[in-house]
Protein backbone atom coordinates (compact mmCIF):
# COMPACT_ATOMS: atom_id res chain seq x y z
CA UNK A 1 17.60 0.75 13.25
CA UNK A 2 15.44 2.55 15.55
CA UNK A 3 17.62 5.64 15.95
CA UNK A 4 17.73 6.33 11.83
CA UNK A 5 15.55 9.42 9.99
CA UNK A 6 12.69 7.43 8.96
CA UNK A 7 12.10 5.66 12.38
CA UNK A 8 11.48 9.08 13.75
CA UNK A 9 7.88 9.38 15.42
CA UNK A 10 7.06 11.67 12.67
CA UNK A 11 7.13 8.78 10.05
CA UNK A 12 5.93 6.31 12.39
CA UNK A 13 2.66 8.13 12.61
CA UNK A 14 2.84 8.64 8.77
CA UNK A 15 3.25 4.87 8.18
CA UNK A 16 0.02 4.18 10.84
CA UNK A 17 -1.48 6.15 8.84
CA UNK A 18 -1.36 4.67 5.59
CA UNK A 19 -1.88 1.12 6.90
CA UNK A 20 -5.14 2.55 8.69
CA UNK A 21 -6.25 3.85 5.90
CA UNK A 22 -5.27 0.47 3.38
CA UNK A 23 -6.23 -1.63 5.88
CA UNK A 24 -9.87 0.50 6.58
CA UNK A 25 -10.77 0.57 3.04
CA UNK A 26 -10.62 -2.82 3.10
CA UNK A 27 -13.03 -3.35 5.53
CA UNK A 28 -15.74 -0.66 4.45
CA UNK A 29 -15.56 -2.62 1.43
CA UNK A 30 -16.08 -5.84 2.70
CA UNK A 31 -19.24 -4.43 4.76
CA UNK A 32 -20.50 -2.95 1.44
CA UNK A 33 -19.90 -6.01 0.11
CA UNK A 34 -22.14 -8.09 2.90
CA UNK A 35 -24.65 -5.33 2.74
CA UNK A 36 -25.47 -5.42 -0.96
CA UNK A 37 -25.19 -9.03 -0.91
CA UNK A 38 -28.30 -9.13 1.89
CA UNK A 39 -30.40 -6.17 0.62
CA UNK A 40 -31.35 -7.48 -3.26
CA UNK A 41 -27.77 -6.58 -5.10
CA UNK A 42 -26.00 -9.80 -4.70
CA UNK A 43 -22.72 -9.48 -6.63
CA UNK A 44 -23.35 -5.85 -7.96
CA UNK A 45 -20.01 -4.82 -5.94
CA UNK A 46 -17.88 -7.86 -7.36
CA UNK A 47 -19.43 -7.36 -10.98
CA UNK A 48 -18.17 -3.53 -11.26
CA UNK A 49 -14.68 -3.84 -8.98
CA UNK A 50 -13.86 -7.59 -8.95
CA UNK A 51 -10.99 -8.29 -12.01
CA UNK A 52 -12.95 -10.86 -14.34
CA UNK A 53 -11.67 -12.06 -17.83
CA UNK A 54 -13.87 -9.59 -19.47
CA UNK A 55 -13.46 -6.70 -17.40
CA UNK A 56 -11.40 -4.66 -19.70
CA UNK A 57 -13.72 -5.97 -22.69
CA UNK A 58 -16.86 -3.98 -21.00
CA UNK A 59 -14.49 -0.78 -19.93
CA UNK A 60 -13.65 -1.91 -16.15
CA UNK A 61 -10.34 -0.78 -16.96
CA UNK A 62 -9.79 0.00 -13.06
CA UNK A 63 -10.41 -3.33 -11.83
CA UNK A 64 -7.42 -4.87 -12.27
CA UNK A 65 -6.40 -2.65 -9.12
CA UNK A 66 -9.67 -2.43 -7.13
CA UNK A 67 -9.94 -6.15 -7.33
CA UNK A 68 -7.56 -6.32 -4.30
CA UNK A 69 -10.18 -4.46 -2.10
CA UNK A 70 -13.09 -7.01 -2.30
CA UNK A 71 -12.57 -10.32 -0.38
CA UNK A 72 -14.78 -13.56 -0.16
CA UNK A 73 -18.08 -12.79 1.78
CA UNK A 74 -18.62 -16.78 2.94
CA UNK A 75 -14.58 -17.01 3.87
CA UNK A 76 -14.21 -14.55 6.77
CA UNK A 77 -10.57 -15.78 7.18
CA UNK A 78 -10.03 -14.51 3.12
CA UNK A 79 -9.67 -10.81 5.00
CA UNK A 80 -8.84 -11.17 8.53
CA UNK A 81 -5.80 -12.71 6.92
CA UNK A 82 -4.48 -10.64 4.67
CA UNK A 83 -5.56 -7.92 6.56
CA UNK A 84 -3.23 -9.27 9.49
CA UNK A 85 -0.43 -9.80 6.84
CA UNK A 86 -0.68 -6.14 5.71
CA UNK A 87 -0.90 -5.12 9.00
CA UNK A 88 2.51 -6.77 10.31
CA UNK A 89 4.34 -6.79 7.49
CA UNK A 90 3.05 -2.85 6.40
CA UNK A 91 4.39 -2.71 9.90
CA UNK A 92 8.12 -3.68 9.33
CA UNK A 93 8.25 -2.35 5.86
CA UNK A 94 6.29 0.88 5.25
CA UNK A 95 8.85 2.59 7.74
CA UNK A 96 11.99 1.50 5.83
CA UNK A 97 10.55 2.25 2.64
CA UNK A 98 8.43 5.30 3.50
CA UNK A 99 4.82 6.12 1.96
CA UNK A 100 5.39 6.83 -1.68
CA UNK A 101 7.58 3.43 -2.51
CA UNK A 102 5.47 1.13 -0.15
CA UNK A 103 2.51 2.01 -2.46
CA UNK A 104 4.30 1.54 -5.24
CA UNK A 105 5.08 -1.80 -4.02
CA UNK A 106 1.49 -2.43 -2.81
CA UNK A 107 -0.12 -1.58 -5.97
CA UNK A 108 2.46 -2.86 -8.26
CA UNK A 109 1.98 -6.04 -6.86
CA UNK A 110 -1.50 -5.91 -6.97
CA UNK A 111 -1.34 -4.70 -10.56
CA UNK A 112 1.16 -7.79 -11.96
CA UNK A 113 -0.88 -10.63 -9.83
CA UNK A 114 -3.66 -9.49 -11.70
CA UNK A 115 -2.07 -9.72 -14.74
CA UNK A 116 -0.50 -13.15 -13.77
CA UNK A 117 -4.21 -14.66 -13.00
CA UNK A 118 -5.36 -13.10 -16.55
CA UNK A 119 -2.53 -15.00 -18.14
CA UNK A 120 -3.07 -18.25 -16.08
CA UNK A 121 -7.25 -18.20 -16.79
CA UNK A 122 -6.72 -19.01 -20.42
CA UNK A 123 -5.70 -22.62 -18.92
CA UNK A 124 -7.77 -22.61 -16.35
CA UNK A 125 -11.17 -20.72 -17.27
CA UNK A 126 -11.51 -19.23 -14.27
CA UNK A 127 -14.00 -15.91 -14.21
CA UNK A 128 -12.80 -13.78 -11.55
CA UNK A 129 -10.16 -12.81 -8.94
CA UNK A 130 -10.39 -10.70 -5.92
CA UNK A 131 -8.40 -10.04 -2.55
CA UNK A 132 -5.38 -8.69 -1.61
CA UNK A 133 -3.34 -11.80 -0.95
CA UNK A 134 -0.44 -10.84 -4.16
CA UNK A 135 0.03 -7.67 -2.58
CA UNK A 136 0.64 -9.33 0.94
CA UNK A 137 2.99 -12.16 -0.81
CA UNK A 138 5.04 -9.03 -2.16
CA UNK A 139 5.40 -7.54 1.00
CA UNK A 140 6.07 -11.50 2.92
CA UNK A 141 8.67 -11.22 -0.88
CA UNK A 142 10.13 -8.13 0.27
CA UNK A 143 10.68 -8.37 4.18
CA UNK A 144 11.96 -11.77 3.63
CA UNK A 145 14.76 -10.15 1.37
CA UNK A 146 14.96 -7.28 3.52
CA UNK A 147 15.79 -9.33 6.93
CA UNK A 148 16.58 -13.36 5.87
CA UNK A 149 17.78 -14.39 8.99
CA UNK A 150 15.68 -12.57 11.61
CA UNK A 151 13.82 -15.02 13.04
CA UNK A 152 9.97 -14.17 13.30
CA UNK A 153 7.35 -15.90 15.68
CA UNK A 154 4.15 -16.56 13.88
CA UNK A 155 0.69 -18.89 14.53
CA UNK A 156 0.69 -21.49 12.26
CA UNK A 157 -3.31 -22.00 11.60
CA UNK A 158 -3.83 -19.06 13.78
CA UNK A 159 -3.09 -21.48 16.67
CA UNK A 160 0.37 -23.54 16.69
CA UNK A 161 3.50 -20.43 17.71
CA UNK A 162 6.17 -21.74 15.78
CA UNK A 163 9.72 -19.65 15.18
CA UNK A 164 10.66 -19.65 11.62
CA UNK A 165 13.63 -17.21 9.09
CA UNK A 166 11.69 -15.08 6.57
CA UNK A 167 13.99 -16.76 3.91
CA UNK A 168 12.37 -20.17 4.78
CA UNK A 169 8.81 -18.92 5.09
CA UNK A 170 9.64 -17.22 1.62
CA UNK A 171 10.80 -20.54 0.07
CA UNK A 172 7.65 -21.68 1.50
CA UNK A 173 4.74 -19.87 0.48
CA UNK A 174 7.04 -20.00 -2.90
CA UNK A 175 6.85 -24.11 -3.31
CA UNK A 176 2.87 -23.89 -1.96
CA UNK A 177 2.01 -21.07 -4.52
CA UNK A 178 4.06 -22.97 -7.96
CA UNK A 179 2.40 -26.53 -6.54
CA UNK A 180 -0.64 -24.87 -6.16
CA UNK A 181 -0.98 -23.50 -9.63
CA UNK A 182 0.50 -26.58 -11.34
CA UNK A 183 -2.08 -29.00 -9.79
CA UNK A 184 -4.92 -26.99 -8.55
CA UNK A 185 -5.42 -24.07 -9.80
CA UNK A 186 -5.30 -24.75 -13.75
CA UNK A 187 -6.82 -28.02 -13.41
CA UNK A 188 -9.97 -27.16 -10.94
CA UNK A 189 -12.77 -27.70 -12.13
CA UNK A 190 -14.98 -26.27 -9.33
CA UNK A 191 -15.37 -22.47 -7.64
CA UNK A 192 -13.63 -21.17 -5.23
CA UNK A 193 -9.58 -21.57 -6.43
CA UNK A 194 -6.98 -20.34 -4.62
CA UNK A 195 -5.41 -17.66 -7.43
CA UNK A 196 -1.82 -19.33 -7.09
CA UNK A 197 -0.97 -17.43 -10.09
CA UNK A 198 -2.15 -14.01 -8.10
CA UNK A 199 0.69 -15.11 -5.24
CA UNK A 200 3.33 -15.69 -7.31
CA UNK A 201 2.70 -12.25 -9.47
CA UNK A 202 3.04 -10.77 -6.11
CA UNK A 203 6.04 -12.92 -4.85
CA UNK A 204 8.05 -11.74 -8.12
CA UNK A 205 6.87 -7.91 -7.75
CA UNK A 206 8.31 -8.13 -4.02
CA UNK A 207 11.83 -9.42 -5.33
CA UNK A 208 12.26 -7.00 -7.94
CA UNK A 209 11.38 -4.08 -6.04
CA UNK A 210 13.94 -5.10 -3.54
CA UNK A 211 16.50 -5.65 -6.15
CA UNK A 212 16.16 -2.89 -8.61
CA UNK A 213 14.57 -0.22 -6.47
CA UNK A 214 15.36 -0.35 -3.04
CA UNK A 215 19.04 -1.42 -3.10
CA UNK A 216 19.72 1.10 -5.30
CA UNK A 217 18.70 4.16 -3.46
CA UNK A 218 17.83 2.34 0.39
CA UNK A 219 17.61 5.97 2.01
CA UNK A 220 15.18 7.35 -0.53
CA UNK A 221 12.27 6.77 2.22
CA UNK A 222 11.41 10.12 2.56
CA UNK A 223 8.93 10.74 -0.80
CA UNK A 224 5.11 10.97 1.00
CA UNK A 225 2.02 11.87 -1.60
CA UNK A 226 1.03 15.04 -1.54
CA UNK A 227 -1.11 17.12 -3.83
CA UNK A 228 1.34 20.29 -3.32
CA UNK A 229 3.01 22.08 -7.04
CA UNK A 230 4.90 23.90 -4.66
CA UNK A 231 7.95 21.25 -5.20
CA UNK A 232 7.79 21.43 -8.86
CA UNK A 233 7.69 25.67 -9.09
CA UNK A 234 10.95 24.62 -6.33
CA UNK A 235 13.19 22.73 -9.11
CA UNK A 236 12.42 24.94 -11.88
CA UNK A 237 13.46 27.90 -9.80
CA UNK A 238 16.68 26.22 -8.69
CA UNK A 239 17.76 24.74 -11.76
CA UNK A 240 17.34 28.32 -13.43
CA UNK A 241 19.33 30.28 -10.76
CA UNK A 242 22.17 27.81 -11.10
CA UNK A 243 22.08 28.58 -14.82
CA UNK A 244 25.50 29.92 -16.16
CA UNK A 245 27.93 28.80 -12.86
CA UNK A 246 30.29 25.77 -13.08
CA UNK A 247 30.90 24.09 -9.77
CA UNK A 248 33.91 21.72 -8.95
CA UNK A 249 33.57 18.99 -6.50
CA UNK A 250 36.73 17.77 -4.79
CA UNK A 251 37.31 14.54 -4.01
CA UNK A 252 39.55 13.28 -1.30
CA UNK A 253 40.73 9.73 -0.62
CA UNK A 254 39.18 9.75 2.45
CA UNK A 255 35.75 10.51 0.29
CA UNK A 256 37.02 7.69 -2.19
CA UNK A 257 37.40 5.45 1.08
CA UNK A 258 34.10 6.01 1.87
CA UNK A 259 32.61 5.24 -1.49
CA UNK A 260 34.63 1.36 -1.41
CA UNK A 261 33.46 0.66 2.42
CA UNK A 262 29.34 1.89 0.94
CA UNK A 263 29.75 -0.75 -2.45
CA UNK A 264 31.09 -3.34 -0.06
CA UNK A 265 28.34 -2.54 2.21
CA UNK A 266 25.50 -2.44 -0.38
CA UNK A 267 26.79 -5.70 -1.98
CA UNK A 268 26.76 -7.47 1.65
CA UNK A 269 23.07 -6.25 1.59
CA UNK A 270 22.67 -7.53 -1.54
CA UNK A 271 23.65 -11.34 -0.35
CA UNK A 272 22.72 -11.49 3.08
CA UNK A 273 20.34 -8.90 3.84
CA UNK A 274 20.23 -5.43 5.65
CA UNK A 275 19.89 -7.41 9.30
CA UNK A 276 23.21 -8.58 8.46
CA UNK A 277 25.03 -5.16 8.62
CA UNK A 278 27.18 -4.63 12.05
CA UNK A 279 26.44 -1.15 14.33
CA UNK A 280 30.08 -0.52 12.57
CA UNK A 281 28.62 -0.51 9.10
CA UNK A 282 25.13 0.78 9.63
CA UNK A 283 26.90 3.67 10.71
CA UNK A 284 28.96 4.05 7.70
CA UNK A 285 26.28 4.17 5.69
CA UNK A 286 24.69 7.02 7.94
CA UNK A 287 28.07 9.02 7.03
CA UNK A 288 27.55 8.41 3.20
CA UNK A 289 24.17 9.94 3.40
CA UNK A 290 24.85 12.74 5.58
CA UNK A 291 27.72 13.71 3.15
CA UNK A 292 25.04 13.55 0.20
CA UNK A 293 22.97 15.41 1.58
CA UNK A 294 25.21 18.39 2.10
CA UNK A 295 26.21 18.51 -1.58
């Protein structure tokens, strides 16, 4: 896995990058957070950037995204642990994935477990939401479906090692979060909830993305943001010189070979996972992308 394109030091560095920042902008918030709460603006942060039921009502329409950057200020461990779940899970996915798609997955995530909490506070009147915990149960979602059976060492209460499959920590955190709603979280009648419904938004973002957009194009890891038109001018350029000319592509059997062994390949990800592919069949599906890439 090491030796592929986007496990080059080059993306490594990129992917560092992007957690630093995520993970950073977390953290300024929080201070900002503790420091208005202290100096005679308690709450002024959460009331313009936490997601409440009314948000949209008073024209917060950008809070049901910047609600993921504000975390409890009595509950140190609300951050420090989805900041460590960002951090080594961003760590394992961002470089398969690459920038662009690992936000999309971030974000998305974000985006729908907000939208799963609004649904669930008709039952269960609660005001607000804020962390980033869907965004780190779509990435627990993701990894789990990316690698099932690799097992993972992890501290259970931040103190017990224990050695667990993804798949079963996934099944996990999936039972906790559905309990959780059904008899907690839309039947409290006190503060501080767990947002169950948050989770599970999250969970299902994470699944979805790994069915219906990375399976179908697992290589596409390369897209970064930029600010640059230059790509756009690029296409338009191309597509007009190319204007007029009728190319023919031939295809051998050994090219329709190919094509069989990638499906096979793709569907065995599909099932199992990509830690199930052999050295054999990672390596066919190097060859499939190489010969893409020169048409």
């Amino acid at each position: 896995m090491y030796e592929r394109s986007y496990m080059t030091h080059d993306s490594g560095e990129k992917a560092k990058q992007t957690l630093t920042w995520l993970i950073g902008a977390n953290i300024v918030v929080f201070v900002l957070q503790n420091i208005f709460d202290r100096t005679g603006g308690p709450g002024l942060i959460n009331h313009y950037f936490a997601f409440h039921t009314d948000s949209i009502e008073q024209g917060l329409i950008w809070t049901p995204i910047t609600y993921a950057f504000l975390h409890g200020t009595n509950n140190w461990l609300h951050i420090i642990g989805n900041m460590l779940g960002v951090f080594f899970l961003g760590r394992a996915v961002l470089p398969v994935l690459g920038q662009k798609r690992f936000l999309q997955l971030y974000f998305g995530a974000v985006l729908i477990g907000g939208v799963m909490w609004f649904a669930a506070s008709f039952i269960s009147g609660a005001n607000s939401v804020i962390g980033a915990s869907g965004a780190v149960f779509a990435l627990l979602t993701f990894f789990a479906c990316l690698y099932p059976d690799r097992e993972i060492q992890l501290l259970l209460f931040f103190v017990l090692p224990i050695r667990i499959k993804p798949r079963y920590l996934a099944y996990a955190m999936l039972g906790i979060s559905i309990l959780g709603l059904l008899f907690q979280e839309l039947f409290a009648t006190g503060g501080g909830v767990v947002a169950h419904s948050a989770h599970l938004g999250g969970m299902l973002v994470g699944y979805l993305f790994f069915k219906y957009v990375y399976l179908k194009s697992p290589y596409d890891n390369t897209g970064g943001i930029s600010l640059s038109f230059g790509r756009l001018f690029k296409r338009k350029e191309t597509a007009k010189s190319s204007a007029g000319y009728t190319y023919r592509v031939n295809v051998s059997k050994q090219t329709k070979d190919l094509k069989g062994e990638v499906d096979r390949i793709l569907d065995k990800i599909n099932s199992k996972g990509f830690g199930s592919l052999s050295q054999n069949e990672k390596e066919i599906l190097d060859e499939a992308r190489d010969l893409l890439r020169k048409r």
